[in-house]
C-alpha atoms as a PDB file:
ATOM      1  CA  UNK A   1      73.276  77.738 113.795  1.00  0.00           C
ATOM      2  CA  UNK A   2      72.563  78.949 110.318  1.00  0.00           C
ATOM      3  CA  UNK A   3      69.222  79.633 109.214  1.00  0.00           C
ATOM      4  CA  UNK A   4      68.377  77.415 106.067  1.00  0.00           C
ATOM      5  CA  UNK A   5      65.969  80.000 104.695  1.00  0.00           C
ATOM      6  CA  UNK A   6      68.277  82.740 104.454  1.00  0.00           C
ATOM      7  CA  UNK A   7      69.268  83.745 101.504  1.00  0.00           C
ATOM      8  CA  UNK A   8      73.090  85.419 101.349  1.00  0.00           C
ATOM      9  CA  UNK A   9      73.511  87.768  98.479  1.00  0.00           C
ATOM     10  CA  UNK A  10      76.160  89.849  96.455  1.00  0.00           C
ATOM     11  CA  UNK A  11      75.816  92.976  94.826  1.00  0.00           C
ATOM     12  CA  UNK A  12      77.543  95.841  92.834  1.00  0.00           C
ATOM     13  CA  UNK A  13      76.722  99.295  93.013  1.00  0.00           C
ATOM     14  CA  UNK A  14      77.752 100.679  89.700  1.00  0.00           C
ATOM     15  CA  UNK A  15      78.854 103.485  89.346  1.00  0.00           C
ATOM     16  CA  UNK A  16      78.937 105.994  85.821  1.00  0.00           C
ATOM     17  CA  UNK A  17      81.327 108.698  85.067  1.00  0.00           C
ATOM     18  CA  UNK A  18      77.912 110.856  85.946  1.00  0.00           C
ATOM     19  CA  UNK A  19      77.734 109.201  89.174  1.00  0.00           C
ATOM     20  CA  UNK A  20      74.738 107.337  88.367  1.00  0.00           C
ATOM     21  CA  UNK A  21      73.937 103.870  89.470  1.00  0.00           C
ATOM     22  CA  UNK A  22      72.758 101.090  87.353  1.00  0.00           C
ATOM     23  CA  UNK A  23      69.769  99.749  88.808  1.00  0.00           C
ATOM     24  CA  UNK A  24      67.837  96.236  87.768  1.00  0.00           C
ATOM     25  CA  UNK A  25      64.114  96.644  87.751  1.00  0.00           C
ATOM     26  CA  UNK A  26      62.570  93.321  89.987  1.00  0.00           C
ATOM     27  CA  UNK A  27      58.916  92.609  89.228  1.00  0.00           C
ATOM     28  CA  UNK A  28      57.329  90.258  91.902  1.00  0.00           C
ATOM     29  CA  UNK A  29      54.019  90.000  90.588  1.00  0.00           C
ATOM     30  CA  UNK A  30      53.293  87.558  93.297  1.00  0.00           C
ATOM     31  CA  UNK A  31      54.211  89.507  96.027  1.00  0.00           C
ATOM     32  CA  UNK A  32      52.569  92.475  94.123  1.00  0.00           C
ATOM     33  CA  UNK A  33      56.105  94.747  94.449  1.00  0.00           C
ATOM     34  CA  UNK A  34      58.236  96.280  92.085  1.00  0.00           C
ATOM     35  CA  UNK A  35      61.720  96.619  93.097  1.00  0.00           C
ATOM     36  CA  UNK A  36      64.353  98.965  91.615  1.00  0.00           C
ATOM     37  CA  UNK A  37      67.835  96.836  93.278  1.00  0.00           C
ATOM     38  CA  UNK A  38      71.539  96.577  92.539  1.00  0.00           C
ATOM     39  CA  UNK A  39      72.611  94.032  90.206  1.00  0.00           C
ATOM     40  CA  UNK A  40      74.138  90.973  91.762  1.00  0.00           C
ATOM     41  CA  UNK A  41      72.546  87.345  93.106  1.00  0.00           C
ATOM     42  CA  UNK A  42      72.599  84.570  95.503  1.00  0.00           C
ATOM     43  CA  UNK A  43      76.522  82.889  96.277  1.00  0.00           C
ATOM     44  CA  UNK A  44      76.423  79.514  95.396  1.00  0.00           C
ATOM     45  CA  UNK A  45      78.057  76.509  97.035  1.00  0.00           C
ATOM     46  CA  UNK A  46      81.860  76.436  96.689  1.00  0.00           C
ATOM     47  CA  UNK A  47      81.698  80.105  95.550  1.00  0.00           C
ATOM     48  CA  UNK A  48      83.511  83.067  97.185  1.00  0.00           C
ATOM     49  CA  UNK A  49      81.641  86.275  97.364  1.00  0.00           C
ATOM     50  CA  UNK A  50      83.940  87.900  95.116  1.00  0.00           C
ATOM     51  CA  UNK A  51      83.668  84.853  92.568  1.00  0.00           C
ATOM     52  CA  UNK A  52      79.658  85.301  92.915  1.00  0.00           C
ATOM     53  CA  UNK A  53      79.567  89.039  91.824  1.00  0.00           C
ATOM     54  CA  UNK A  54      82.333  88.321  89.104  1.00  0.00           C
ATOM     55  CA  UNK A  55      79.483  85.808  87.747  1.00  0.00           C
ATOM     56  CA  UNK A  56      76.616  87.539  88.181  1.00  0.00           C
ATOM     57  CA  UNK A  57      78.059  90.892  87.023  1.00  0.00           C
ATOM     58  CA  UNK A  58      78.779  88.827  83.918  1.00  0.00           C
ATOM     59  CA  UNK A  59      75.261  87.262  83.656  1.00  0.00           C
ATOM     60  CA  UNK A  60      72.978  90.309  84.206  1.00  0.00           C
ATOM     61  CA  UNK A  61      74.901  93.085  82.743  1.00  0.00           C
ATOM     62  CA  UNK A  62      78.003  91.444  81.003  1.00  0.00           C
ATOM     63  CA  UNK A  63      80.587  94.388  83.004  1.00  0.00           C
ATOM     64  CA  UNK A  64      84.149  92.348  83.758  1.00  0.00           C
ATOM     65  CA  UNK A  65      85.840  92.749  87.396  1.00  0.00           C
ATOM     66  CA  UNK A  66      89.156  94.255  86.512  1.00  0.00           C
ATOM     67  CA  UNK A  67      89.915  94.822  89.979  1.00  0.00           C
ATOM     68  CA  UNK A  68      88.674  93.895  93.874  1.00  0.00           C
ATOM     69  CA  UNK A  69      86.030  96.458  94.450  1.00  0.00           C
ATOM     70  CA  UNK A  70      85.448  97.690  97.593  1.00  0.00           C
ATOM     71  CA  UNK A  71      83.249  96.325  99.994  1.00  0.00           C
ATOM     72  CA  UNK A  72      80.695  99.122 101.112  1.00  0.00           C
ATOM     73  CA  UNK A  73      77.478  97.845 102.320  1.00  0.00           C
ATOM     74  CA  UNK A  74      76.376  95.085 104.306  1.00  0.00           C
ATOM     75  CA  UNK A  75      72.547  94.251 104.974  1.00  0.00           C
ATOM     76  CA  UNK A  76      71.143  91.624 106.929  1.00  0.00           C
ATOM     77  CA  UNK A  77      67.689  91.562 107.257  1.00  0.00           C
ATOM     78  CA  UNK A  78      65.918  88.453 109.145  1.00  0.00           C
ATOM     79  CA  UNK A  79      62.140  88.237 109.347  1.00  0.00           C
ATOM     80  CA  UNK A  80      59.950  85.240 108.591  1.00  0.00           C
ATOM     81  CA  UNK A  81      58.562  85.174 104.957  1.00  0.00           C
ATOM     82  CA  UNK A  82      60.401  88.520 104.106  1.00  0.00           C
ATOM     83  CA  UNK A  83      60.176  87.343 100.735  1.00  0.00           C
ATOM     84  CA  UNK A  84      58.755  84.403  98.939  1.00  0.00           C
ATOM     85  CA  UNK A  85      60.858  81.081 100.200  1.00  0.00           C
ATOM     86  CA  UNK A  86      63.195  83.425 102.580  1.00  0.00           C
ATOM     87  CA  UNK A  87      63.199  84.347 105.860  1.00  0.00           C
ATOM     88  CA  UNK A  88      65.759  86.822 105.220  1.00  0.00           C
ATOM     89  CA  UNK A  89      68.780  88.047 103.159  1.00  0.00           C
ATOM     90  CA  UNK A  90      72.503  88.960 103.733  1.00  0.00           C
ATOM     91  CA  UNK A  91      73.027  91.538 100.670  1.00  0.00           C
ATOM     92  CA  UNK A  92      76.768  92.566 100.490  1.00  0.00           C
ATOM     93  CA  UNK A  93      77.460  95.427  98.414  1.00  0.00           C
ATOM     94  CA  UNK A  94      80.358  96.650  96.547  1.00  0.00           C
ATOM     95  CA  UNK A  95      81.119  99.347  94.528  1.00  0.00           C
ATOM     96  CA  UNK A  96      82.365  99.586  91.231  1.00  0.00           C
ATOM     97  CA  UNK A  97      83.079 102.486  88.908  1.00  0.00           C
ATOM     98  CA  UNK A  98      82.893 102.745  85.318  1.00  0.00           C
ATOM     99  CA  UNK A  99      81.896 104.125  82.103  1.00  0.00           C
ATOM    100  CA  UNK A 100      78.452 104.159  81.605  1.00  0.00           C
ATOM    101  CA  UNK A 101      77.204 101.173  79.222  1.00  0.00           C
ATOM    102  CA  UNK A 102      74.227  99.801  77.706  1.00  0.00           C
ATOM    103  CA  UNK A 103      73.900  96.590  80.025  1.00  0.00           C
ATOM    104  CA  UNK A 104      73.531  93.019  78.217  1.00  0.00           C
ATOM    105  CA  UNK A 105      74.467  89.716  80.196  1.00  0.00           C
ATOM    106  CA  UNK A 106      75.330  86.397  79.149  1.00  0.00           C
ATOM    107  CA  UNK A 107      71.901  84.860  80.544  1.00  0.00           C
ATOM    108  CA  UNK A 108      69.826  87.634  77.773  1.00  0.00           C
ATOM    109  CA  UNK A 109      66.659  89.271  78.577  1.00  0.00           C
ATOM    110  CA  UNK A 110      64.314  86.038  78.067  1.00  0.00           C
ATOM    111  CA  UNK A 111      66.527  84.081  81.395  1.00  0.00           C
ATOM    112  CA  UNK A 112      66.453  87.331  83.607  1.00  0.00           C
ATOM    113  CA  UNK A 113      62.810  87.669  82.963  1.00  0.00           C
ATOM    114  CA  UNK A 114      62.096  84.292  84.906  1.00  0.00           C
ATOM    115  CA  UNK A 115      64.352  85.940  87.606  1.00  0.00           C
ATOM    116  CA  UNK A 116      61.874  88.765  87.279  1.00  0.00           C
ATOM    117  CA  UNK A 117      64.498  91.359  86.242  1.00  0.00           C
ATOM    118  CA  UNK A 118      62.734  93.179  83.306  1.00  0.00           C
ATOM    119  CA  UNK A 119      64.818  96.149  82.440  1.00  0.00           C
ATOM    120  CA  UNK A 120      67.465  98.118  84.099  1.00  0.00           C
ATOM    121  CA  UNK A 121      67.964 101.876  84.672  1.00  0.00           C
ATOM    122  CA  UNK A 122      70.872 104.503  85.477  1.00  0.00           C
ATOM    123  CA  UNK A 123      69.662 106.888  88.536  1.00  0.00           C
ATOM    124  CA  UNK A 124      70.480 110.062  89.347  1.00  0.00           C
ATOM    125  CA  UNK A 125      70.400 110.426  92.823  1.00  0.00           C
ATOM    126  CA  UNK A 126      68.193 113.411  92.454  1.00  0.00           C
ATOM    127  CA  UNK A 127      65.956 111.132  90.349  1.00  0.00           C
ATOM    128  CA  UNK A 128      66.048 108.417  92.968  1.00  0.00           C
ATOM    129  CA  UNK A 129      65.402 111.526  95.954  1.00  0.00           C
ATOM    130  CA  UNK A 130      62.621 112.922  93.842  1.00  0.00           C
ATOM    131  CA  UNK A 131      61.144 109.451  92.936  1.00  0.00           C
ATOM    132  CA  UNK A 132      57.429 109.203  93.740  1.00  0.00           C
ATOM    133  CA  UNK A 133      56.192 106.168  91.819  1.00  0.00           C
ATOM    134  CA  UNK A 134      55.032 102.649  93.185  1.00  0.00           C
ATOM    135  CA  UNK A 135      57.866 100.917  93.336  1.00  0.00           C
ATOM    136  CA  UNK A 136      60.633 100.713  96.062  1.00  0.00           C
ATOM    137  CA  UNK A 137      64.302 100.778  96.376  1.00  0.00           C
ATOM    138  CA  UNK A 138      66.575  98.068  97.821  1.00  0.00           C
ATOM    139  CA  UNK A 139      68.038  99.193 100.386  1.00  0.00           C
ATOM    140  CA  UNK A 140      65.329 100.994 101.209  1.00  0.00           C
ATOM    141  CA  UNK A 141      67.544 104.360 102.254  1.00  0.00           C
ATOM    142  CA  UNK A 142      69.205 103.598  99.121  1.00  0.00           C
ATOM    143  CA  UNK A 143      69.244 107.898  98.255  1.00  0.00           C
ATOM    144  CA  UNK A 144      70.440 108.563 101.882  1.00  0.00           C
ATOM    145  CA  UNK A 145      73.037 105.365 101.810  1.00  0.00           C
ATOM    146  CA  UNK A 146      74.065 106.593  98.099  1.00  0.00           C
ATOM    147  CA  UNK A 147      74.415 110.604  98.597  1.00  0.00           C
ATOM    148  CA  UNK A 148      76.866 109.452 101.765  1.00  0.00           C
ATOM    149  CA  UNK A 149      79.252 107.334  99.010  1.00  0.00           C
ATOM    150  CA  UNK A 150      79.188 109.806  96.819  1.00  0.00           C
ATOM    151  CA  UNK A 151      80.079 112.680  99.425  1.00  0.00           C
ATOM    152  CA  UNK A 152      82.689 110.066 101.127  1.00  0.00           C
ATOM    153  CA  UNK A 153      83.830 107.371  98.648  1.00  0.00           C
ATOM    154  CA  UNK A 154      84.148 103.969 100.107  1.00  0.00           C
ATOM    155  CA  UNK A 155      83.975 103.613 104.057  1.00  0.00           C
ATOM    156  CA  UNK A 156      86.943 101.841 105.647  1.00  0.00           C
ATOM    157  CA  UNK A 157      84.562  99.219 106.789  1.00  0.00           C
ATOM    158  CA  UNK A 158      81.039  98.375 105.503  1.00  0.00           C
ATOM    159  CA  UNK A 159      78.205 100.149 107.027  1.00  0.00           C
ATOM    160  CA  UNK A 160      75.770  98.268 108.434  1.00  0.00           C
ATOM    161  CA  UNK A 161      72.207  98.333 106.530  1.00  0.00           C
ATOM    162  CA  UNK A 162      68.537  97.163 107.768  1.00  0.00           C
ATOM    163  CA  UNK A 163      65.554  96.985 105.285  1.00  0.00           C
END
């Protein structure tokens, strides 16, 4: 049976023509965490995955899917209050690659703020391997997990991710 508090999740790891990745900055004041994540959101009902990252490409950083990305990541994560109203998530990545851009979606800065997504970042990944600030990264071997796509492109199959 399906747990009701799970929350099931695309995202997009974006890709520049530096091989940096866009990351959203997620400030959870009451959780007291600062999260730099990929851009992406809950599925909702009726939606397909793919139809879910189309729209919330579109609504956090306005980039258009011109293509079916591949599917590189999958993370499922089940604890009891892992975050606030979840006991869990089911983050599927994919990864897209483009020109870098200066990211504005439809919802604007004022709506992604109540989603506590404040600003947004492109990464190195020496920056994210040399990071040693407060916050965290999503997935949490996100410099380990990254170095390996950018050393192998896409894997045939999604790899399989924990916290």
């Amino acid at each position: 049976m399906a747990n009701p508090n799970l929350r099931h999740a695309v995202r997009a790891v974006v890709l520049d023509d530096k091989d940096r990745v866009l990351l959203c900055r997620f400030d959870l004041p009451t959780q007291g965490v600062v999260v730099w994540a990929a851009p992406g959101g809950g599925i909702e009902v009726a939606e397909s995955p793919l139809q879910a990252l189309e729209r919330e490409l579109d609504e956090e950083i306005g980039l258009a899917l011109v293509d079916e990305p591949p599917h590189v990541w999958h993370q499922r994560v089940v604890a009891e209050g892992h975050a606030e109203g979840y006991d869990g998530v089911i983050n599927d990545y994919y990864l897209i690659k483009t020109d870098n851009f200066t990211p504005s979606g439809s919802l604007g800065a004022e709506v992604l703020r109540t989603e506590n997504i404040t600003r947004f970042r492109w990464w190195s990944l020496g920056e994210i391997q040399a990071y040693q600030g407060d916050a965290i990264f999503a997935p949490r071997d996100l410099a380990a997990l990254l170095e390996q796509l950018l050393r192998a492109g896409a894997p045939q199959e999604p790899l399989a991710l924990g916290l």
